[in-house]
C-alpha atoms as a PDB file:
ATOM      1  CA  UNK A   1     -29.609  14.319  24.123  1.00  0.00           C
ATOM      2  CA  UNK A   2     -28.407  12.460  21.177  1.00  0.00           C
ATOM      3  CA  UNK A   3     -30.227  13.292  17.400  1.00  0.00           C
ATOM      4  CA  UNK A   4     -31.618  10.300  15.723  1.00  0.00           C
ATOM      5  CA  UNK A   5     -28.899  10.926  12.852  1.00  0.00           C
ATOM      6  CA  UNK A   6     -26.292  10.634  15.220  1.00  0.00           C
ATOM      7  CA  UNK A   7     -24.230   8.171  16.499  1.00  0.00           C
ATOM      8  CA  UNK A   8     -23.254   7.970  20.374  1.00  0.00           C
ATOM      9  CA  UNK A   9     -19.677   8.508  20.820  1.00  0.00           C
ATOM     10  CA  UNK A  10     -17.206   7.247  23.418  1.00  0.00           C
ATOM     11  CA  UNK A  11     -15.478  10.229  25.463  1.00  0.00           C
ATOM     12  CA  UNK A  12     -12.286   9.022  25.416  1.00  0.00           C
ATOM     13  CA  UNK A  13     -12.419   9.131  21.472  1.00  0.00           C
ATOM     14  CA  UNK A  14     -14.069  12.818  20.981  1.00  0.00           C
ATOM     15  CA  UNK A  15     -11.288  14.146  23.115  1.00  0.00           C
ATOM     16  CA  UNK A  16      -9.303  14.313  19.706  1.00  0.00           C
ATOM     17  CA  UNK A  17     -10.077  15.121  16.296  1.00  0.00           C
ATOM     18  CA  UNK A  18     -10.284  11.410  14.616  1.00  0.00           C
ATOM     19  CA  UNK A  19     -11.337  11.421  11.252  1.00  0.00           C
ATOM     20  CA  UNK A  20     -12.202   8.022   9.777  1.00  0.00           C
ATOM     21  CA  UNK A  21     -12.266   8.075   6.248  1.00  0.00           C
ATOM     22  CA  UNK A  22     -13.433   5.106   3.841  1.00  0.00           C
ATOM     23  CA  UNK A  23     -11.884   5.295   0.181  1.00  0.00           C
ATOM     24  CA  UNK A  24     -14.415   3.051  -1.802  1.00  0.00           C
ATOM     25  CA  UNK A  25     -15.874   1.970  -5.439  1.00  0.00           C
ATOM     26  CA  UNK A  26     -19.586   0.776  -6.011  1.00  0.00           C
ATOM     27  CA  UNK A  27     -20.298  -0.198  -2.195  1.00  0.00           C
ATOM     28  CA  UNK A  28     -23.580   0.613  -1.958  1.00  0.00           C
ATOM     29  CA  UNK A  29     -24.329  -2.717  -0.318  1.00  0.00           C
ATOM     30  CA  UNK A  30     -22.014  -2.457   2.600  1.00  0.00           C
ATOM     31  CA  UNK A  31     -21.260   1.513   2.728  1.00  0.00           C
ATOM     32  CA  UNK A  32     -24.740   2.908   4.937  1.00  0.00           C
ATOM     33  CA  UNK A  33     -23.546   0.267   8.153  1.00  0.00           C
ATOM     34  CA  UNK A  34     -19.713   0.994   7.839  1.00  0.00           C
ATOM     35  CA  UNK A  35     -20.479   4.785   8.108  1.00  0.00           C
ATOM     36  CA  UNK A  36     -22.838   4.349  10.990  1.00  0.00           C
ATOM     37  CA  UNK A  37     -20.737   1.977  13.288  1.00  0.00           C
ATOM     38  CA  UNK A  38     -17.824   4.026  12.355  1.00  0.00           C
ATOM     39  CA  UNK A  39     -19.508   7.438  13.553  1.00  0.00           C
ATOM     40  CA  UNK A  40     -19.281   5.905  17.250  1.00  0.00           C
ATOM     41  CA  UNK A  41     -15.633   6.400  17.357  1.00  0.00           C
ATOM     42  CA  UNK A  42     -14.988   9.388  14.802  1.00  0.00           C
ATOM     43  CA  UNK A  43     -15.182  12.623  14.944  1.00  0.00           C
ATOM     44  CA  UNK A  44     -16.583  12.789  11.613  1.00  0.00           C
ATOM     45  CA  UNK A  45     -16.507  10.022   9.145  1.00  0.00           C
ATOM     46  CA  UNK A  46     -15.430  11.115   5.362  1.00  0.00           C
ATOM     47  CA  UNK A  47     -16.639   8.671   2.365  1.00  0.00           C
ATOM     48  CA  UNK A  48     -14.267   9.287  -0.702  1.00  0.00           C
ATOM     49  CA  UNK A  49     -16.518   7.966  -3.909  1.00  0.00           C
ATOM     50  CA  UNK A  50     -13.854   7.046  -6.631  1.00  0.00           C
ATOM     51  CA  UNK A  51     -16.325   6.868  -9.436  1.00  0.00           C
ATOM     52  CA  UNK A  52     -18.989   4.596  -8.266  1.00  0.00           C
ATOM     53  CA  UNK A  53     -21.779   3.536 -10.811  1.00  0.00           C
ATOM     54  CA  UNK A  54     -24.227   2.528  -7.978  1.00  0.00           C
ATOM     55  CA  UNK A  55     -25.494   4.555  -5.369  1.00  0.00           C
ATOM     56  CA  UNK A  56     -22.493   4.240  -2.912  1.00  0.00           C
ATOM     57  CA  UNK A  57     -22.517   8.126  -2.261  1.00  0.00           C
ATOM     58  CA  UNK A  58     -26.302   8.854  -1.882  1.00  0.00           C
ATOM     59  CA  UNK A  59     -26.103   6.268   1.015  1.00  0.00           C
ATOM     60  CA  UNK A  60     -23.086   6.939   2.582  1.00  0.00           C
ATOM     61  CA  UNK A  61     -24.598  10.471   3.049  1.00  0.00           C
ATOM     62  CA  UNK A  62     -28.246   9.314   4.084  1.00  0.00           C
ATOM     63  CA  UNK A  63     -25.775   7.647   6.738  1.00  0.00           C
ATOM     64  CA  UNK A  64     -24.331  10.726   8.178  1.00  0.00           C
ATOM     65  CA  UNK A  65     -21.180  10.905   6.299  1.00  0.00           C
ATOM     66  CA  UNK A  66     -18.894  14.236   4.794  1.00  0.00           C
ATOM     67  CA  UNK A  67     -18.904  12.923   1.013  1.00  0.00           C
ATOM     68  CA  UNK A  68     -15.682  13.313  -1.388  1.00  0.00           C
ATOM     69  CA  UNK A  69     -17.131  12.219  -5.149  1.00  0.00           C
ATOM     70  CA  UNK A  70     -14.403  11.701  -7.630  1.00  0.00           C
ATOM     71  CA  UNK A  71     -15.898  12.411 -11.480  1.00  0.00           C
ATOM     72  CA  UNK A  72     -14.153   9.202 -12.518  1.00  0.00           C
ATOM     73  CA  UNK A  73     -12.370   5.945 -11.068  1.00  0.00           C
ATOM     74  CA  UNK A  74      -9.466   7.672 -10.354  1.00  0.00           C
ATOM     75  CA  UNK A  75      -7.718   4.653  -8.383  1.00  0.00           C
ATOM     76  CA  UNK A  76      -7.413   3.906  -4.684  1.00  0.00           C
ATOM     77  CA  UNK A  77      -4.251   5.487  -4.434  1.00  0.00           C
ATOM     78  CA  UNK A  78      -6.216   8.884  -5.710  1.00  0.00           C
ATOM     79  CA  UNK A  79      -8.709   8.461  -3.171  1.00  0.00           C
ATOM     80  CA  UNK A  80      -6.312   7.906   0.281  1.00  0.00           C
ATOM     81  CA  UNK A  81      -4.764  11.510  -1.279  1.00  0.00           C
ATOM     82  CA  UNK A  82      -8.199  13.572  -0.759  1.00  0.00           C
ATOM     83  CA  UNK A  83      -8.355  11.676   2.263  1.00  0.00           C
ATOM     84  CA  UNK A  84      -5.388  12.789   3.497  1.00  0.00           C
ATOM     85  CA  UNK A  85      -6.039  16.415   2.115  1.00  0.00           C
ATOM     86  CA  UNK A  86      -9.296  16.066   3.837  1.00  0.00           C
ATOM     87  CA  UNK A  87      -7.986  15.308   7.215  1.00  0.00           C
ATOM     88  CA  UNK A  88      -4.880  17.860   6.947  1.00  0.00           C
ATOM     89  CA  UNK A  89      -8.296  20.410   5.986  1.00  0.00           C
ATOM     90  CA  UNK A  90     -10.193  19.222   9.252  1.00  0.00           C
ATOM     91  CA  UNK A  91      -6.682  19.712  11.374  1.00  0.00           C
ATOM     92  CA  UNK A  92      -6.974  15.793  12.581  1.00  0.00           C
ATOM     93  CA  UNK A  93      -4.988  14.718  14.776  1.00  0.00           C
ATOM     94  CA  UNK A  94      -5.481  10.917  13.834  1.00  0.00           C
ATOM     95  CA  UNK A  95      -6.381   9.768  10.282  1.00  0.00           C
ATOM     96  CA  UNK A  96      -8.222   5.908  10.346  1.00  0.00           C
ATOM     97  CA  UNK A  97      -8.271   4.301   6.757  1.00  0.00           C
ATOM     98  CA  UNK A  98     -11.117   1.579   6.425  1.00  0.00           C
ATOM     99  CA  UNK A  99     -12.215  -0.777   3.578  1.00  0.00           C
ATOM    100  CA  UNK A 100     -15.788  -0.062   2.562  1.00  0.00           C
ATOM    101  CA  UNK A 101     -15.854  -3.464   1.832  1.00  0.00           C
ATOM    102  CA  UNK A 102     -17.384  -4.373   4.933  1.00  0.00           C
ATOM    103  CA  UNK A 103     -14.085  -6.305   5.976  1.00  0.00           C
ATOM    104  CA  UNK A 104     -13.110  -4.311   8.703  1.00  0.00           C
ATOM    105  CA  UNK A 105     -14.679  -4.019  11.839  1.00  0.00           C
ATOM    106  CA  UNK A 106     -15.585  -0.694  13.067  1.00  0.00           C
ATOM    107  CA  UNK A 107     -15.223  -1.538  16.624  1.00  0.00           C
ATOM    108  CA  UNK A 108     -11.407  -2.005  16.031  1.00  0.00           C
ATOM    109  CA  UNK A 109     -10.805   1.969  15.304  1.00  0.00           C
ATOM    110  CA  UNK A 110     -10.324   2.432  19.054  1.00  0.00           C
ATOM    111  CA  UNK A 111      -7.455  -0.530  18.848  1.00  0.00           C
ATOM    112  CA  UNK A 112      -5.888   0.936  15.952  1.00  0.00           C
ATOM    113  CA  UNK A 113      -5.972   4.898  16.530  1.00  0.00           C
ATOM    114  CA  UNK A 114      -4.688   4.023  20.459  1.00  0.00           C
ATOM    115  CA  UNK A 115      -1.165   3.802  19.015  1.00  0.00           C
ATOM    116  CA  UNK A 116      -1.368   7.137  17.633  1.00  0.00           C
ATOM    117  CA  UNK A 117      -3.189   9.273  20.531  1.00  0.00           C
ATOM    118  CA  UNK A 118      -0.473   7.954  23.107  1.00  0.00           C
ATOM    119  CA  UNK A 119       2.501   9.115  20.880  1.00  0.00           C
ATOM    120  CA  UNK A 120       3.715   5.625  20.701  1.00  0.00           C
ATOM    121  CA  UNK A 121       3.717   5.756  16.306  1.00  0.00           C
ATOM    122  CA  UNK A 122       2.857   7.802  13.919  1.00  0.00           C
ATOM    123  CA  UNK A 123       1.539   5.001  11.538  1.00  0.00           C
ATOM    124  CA  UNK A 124      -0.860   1.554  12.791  1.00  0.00           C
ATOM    125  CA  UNK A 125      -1.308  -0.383  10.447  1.00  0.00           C
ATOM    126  CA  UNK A 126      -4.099  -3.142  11.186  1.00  0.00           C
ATOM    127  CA  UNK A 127      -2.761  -7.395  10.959  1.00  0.00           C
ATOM    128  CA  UNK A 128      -5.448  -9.634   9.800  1.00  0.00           C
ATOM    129  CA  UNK A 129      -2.347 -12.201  10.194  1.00  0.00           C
ATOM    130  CA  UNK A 130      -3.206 -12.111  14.344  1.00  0.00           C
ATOM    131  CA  UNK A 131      -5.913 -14.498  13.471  1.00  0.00           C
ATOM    132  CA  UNK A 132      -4.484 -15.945  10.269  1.00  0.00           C
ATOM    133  CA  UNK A 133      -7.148 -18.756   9.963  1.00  0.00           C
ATOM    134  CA  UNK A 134      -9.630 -16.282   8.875  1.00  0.00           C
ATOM    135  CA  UNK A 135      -7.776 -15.362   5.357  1.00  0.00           C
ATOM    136  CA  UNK A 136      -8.388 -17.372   2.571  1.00  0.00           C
ATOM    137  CA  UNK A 137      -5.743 -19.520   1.314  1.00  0.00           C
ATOM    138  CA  UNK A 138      -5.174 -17.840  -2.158  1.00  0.00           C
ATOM    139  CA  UNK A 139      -5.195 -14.010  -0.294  1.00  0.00           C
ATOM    140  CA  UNK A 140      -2.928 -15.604   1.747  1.00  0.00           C
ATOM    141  CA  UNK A 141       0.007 -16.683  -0.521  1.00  0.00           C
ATOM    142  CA  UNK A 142      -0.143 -13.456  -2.448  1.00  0.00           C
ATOM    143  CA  UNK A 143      -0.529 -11.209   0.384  1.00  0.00           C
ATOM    144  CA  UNK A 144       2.958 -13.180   2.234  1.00  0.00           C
ATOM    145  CA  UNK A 145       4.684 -12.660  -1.650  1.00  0.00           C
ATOM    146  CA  UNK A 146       4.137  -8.943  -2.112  1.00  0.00           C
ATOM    147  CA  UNK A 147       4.804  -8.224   2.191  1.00  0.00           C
ATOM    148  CA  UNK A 148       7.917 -10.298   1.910  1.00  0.00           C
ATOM    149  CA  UNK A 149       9.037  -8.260  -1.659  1.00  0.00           C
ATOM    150  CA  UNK A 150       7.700  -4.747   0.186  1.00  0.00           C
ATOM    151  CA  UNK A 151       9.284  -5.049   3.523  1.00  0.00           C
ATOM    152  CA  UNK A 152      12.755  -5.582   1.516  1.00  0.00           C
ATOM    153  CA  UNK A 153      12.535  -3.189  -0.677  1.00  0.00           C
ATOM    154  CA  UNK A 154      11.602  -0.726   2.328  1.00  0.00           C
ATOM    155  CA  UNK A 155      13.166  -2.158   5.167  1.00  0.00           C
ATOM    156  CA  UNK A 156       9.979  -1.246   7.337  1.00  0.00           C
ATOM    157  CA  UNK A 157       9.064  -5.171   8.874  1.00  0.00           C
ATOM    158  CA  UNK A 158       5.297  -5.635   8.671  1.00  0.00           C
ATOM    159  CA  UNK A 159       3.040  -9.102   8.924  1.00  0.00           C
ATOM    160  CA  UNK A 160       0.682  -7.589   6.317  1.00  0.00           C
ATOM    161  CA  UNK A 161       1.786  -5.116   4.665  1.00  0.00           C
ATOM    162  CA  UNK A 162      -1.568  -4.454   2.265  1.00  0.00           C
ATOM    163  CA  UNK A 163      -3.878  -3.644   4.630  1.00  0.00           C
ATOM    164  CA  UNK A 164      -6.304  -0.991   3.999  1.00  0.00           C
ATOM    165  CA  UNK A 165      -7.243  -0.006   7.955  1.00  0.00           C
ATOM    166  CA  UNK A 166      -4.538   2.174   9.012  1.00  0.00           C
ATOM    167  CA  UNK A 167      -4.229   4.860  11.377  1.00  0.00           C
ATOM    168  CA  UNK A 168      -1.954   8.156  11.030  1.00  0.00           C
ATOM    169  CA  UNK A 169      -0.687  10.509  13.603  1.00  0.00           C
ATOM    170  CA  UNK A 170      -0.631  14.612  12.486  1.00  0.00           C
ATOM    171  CA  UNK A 171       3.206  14.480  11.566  1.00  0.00           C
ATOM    172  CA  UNK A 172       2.365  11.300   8.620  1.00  0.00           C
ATOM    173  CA  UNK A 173      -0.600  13.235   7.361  1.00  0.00           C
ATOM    174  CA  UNK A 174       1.494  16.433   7.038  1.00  0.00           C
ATOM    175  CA  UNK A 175       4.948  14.571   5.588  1.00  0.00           C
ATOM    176  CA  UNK A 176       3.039  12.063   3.599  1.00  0.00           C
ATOM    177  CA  UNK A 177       2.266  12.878   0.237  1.00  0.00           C
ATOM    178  CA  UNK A 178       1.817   9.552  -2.473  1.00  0.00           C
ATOM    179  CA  UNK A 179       2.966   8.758  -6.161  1.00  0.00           C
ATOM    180  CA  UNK A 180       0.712   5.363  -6.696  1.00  0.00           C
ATOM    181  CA  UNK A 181      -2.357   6.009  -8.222  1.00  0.00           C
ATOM    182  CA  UNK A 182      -3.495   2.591  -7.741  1.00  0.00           C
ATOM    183  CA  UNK A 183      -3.596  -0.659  -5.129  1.00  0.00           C
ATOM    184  CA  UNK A 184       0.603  -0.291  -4.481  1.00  0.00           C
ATOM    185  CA  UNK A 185       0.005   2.751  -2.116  1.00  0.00           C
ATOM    186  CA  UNK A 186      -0.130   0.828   1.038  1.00  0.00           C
ATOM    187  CA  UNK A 187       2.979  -0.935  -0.262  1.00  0.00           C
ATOM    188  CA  UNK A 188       4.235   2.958  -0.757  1.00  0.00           C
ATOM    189  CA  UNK A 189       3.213   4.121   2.794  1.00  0.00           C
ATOM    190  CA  UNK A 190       6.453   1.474   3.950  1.00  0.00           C
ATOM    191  CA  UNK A 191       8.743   3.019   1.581  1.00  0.00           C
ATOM    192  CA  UNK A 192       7.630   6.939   2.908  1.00  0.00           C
ATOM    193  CA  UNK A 193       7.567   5.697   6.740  1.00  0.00           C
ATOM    194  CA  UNK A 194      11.075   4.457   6.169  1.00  0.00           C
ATOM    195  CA  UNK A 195      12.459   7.724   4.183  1.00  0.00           C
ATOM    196  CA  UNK A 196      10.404  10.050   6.542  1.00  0.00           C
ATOM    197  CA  UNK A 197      11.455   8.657   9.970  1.00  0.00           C
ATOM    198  CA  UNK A 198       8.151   7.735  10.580  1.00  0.00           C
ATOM    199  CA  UNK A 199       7.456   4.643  13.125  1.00  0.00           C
ATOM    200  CA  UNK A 200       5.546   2.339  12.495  1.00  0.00           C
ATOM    201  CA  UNK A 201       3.555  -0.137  14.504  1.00  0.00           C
ATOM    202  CA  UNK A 202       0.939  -2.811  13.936  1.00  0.00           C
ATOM    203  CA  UNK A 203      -2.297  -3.958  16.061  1.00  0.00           C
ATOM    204  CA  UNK A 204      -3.971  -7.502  15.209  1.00  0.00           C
ATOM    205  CA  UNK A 205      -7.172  -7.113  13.847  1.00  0.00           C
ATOM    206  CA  UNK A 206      -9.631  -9.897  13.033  1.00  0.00           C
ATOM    207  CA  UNK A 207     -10.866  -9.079   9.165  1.00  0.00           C
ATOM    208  CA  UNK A 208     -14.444 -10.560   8.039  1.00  0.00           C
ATOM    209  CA  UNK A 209     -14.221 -12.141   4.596  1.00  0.00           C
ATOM    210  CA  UNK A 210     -18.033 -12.926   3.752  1.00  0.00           C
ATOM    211  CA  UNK A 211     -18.633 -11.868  -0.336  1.00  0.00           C
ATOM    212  CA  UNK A 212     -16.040 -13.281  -2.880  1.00  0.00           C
ATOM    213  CA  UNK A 213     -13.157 -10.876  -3.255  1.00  0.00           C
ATOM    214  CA  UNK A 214     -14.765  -8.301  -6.385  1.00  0.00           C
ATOM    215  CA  UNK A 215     -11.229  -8.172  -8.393  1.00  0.00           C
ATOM    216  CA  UNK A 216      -9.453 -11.293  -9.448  1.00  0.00           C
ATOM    217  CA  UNK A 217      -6.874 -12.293  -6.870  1.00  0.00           C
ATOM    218  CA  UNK A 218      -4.329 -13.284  -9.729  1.00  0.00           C
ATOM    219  CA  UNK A 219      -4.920  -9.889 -12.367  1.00  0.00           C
ATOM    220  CA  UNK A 220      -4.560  -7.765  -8.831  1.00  0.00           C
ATOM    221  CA  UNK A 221      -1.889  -9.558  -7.393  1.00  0.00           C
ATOM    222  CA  UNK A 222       0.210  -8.347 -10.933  1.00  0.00           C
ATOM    223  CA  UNK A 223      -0.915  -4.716 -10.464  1.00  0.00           C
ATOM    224  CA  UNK A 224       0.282  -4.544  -6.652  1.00  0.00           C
ATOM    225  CA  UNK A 225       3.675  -6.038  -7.934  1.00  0.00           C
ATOM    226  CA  UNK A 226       4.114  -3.691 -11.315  1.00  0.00           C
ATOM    227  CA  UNK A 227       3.426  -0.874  -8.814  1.00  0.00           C
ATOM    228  CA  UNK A 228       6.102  -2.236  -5.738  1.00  0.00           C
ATOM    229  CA  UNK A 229       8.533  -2.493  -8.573  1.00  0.00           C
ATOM    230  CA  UNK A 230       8.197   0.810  -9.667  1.00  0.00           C
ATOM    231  CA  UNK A 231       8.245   1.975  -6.058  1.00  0.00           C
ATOM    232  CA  UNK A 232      11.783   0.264  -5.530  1.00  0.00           C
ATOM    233  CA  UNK A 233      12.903   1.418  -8.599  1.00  0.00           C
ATOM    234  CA  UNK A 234      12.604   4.958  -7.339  1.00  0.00           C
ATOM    235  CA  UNK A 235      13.046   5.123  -3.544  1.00  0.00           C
ATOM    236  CA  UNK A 236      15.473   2.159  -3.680  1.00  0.00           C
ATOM    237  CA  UNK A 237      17.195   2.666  -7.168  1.00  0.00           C
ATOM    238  CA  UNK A 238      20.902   0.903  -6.098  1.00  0.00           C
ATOM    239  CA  UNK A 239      18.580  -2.045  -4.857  1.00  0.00           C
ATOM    240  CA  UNK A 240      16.246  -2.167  -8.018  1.00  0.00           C
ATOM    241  CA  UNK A 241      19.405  -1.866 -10.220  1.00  0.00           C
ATOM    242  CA  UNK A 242      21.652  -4.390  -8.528  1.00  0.00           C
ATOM    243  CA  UNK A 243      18.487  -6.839  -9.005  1.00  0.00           C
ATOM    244  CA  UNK A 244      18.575  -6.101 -12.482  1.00  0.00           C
ATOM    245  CA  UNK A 245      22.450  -6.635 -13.151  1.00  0.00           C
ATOM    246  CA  UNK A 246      22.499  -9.772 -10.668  1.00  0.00           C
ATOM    247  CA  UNK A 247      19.503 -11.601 -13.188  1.00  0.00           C
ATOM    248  CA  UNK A 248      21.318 -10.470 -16.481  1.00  0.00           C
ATOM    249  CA  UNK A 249      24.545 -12.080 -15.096  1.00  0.00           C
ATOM    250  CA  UNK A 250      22.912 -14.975 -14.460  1.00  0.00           C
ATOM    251  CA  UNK A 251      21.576 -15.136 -17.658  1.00  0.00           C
ATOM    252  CA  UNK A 252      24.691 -14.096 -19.154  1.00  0.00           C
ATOM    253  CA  UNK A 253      26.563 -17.240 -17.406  1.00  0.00           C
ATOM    254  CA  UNK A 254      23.456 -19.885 -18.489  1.00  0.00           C
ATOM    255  CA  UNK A 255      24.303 -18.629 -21.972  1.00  0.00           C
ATOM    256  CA  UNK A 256      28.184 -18.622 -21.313  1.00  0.00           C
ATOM    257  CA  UNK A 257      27.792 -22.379 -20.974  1.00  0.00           C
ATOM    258  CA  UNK A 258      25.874 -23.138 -23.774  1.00  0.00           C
ATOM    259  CA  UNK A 259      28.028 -21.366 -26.198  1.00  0.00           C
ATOM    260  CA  UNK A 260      31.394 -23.703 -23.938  1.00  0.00           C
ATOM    261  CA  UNK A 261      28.865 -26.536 -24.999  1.00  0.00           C
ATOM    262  CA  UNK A 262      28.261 -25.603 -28.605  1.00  0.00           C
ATOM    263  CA  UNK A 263      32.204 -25.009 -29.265  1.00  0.00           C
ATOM    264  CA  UNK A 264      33.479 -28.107 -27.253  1.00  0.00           C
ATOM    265  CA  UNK A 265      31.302 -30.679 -29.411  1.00  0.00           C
ATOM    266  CA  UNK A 266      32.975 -29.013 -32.137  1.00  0.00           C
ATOM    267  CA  UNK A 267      30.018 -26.567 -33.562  1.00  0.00           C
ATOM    268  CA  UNK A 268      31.893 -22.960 -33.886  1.00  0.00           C
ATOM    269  CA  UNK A 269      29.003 -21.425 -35.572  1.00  0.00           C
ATOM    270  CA  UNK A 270      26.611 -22.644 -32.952  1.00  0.00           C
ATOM    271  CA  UNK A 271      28.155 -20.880 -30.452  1.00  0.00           C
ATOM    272  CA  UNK A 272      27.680 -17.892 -32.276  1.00  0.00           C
ATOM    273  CA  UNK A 273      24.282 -16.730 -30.681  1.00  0.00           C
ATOM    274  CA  UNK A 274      25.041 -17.592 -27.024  1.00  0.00           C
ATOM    275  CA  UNK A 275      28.445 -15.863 -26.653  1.00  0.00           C
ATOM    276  CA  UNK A 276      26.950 -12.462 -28.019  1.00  0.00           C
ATOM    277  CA  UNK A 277      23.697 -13.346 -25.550  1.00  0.00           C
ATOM    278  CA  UNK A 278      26.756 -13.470 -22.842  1.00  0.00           C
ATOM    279  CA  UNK A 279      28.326 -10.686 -23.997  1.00  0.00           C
ATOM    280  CA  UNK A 280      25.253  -8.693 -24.045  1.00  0.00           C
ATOM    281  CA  UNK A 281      23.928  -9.414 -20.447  1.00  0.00           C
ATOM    282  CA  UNK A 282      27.240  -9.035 -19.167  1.00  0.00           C
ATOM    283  CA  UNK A 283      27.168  -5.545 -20.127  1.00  0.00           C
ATOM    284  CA  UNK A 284      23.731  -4.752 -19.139  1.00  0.00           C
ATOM    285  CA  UNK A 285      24.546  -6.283 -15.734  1.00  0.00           C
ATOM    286  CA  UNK A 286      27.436  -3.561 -15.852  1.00  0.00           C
ATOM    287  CA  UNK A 287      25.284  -0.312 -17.083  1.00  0.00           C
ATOM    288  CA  UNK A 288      23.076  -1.183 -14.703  1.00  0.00           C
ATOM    289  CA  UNK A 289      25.478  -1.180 -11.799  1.00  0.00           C
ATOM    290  CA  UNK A 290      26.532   1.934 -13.055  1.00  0.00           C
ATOM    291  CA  UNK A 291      23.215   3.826 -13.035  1.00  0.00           C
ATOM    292  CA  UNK A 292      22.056   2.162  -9.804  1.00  0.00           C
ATOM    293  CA  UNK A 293      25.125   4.168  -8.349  1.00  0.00           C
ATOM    294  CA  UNK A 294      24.528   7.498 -10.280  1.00  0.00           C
ATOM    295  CA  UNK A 295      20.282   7.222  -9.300  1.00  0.00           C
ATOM    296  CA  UNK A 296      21.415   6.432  -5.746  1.00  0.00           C
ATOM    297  CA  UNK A 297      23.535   9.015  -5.383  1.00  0.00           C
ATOM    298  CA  UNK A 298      21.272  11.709  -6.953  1.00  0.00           C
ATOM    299  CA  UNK A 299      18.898  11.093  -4.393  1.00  0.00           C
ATOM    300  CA  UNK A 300      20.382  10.632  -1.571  1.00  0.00           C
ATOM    301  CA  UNK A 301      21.563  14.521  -2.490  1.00  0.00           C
ATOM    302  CA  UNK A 302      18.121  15.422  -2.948  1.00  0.00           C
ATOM    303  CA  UNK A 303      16.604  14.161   0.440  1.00  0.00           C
ATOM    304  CA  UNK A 304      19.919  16.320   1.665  1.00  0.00           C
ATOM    305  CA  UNK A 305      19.248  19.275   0.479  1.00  0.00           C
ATOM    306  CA  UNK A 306      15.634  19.205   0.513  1.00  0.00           C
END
């Protein structure tokens, strides 16, 4: 006989350790029914509280949850780390990631952890693009920018590559360890997968967008890109670098012309400005060949030896 404070379970799910856990921030109005519709598929459901003003951790514990209470917003990068310290703690053998958003259906962990439990990946990462009509137009341009930019920079293909409802086998929550504090650490999980051998496969999932997103799409849309460029700049350096020298040659040769310009109609001292603007992109495009190569090379020598 089943408590009143617990949830039924499906067998097929209890057979393994699956730990959902639900990094949030000031979610008291959606947190209490995410915890208790995720409890039907998890072995235990863990709510990470990054800070919250509100009372986002009182309820998620009236609910039935483990609770993880950061002293201060500490980022949602922070927060998927004691998750993943949490589950490697509870010896899980499958890690879900959910929004606490409301966003993502509970009822989709089966879909998404299946991957995992039949050995077929070791990271599922949920598409809201298999019913794209559901995403708002603005998410959608942003989201296709920063998963075009993030699956070249890691070379791991994905349709959406900032979703937050994931799923990780034992070997990705042992091997996976994260630098982003913030909202670029599902764009990091793509750069990791690739460097750790760690496959990668993705389930369509059909998102629920009912409140107005909480952050502004544009100021959030900057942070994810400061942090993918940062993430390229160290896991792909020779990529980040050659980027950088290809732009300040192409500045170099805009300015190249304008000086030509300046001295064919005669002006000699006009030209002045643009040929040492040349001259000086030219040889940052040149340094920064260079120390793409060196950077490369030094870590390709660490991940060698390590």
């Amino acid at each position: 006989m089943t408590s009143p404070a617990e949830a039924p379970r499906s067998a097929p799910e209890t057979a393994r350790r699956i730990i959902v856990a639900i990094p949030c921030l000031n979610e008291e109005r959606n947190i209490g029914s995410i915890v208790i519709q995720a409890r039907r598929w998890g072995t235990e459901v863990i709510v990470v509280d990054d800070g919250s003003s509100d009372e986002t951790g009182l309820i998620a514990e009236a609910a039935g949850a483990v609770l993880m209470r950061h002293g201060s917003n500490r980022g949602k990068g922070e927060a998927i780390t004691s998750a993943f310290s949490a589950a490697l703690a509870r010896d899980a053998d499958v890690l879900v990631l959910m929004d606490g958003d409301g966003q993502h259906r509970a009822s989709d962990i089966p879909r998404i952890a299946a991957p995992i439990l039949s050995g077929e990946a070791d990271i599922s990462v949920g598409s809201r693009y298999a019913e794209s009509g559901r995403i708002p137009a603005v998410r959608r341009v942003g989201q296709t920018v920063v998963t075009t930019a993030t699956n070249i920079g890691s070379g791991v293909q994905l349709t959406d590559s900032q979703s937050g409802f994931r799923a990780f086998s034992r070997r990705a929550i042992e091997t996976m360890t994260f630098s982003s504090r913030g909202f670029a650490v599902e764009s990091e999980m793509q750069f990791l997968a690739q460097d750790k051998g760690l496959r990668v496969v993705e389930v369509p999932i059909a998102p629920v967008y009912i409140d107005p997103p909480k952050r502004n799409v544009f100021r959030h849309g900057l942070i994810v890109v400061d942090g993918l460029l940062r993430l390229v700049g160290t896991h792909r350096p020779l990529l980040f670098f050659a980027i950088v020298a290809l732009a300040s040659w192409m500045l170099g040769s805009l300015l190249a012309l304008v000086a030509l310009d300046a001295v064919l109609q005669g002006s000699a001292a006009a030209a002045a400005a643009p040929t040492l603007g040349a001259a000086a992109c030219l040889l940052l495009g040149i340094l920064s060949v260079f120390a793409g190569v060196i950077l490369h090379s030094i870590r390709s020598m660490m991940i060698h030896f390590k």
